[in-house]
N, C-alpha and C. Protein backbone atom coordinates (compact mmCIF):
# COMPACT_ATOMS: atom_id res chain seq x y z
N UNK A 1 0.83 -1.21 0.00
CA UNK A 1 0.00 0.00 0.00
C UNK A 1 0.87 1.26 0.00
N UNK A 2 0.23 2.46 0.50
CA UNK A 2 0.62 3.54 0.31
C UNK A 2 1.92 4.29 1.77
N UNK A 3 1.15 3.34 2.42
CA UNK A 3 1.60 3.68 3.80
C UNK A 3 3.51 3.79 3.75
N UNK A 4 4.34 2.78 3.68
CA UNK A 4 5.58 2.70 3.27
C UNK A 4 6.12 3.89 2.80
N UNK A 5 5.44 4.21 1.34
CA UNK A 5 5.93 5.21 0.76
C UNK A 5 6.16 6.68 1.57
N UNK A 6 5.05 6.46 2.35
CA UNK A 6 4.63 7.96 2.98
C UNK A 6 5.38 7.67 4.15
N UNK A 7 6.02 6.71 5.26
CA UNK A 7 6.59 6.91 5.85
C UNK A 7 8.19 6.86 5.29
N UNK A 8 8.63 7.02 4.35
CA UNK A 8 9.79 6.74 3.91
C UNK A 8 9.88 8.34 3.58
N UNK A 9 8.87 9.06 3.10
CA UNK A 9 9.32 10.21 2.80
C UNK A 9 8.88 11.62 4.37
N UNK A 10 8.14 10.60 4.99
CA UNK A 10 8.41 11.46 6.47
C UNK A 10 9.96 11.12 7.24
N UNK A 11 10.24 10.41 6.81
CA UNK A 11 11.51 10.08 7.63
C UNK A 11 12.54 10.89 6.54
N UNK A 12 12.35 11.20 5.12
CA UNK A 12 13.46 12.10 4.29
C UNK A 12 13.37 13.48 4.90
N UNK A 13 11.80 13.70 5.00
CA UNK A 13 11.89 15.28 5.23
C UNK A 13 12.01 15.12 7.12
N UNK A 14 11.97 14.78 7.74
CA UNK A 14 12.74 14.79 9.37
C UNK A 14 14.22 15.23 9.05
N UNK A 15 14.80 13.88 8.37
CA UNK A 15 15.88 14.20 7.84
C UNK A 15 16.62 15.55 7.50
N UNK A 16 16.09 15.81 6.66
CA UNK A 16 16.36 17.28 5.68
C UNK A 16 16.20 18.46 6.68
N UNK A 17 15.10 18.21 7.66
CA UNK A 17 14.66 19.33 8.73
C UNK A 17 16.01 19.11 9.85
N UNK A 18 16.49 18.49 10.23
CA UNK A 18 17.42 18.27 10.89
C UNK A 18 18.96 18.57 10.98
N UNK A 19 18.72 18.58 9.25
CA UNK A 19 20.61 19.26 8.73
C UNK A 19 20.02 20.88 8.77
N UNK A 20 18.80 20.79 8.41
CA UNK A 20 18.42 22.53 7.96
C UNK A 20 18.85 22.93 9.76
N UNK A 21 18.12 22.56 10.45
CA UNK A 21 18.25 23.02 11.87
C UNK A 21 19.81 23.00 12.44
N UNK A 22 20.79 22.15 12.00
CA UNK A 22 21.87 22.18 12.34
C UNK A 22 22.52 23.52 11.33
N UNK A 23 22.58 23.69 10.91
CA UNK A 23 22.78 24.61 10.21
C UNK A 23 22.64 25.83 10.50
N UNK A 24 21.16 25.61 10.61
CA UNK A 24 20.95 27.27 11.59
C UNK A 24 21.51 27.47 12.88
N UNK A 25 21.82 26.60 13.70
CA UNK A 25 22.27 26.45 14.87
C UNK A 25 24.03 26.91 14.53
N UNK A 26 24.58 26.69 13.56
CA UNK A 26 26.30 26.59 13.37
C UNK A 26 26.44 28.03 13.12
């Protein structure tokens, strides 16, 4: 189903939010 997909791309954008936030933090 659909479900997989959509947690695979909540876990990219966590991801992505996480370097963005380190970043702002440096």
């Amino acid at each position: 189903h659909y479900i997989p997909q959509l947690a695979k791309l909540l876990i990219r954008t966590n991801k992505q939010q996480k370097v963005f936030n380190l970043k702002g933090i440096a």
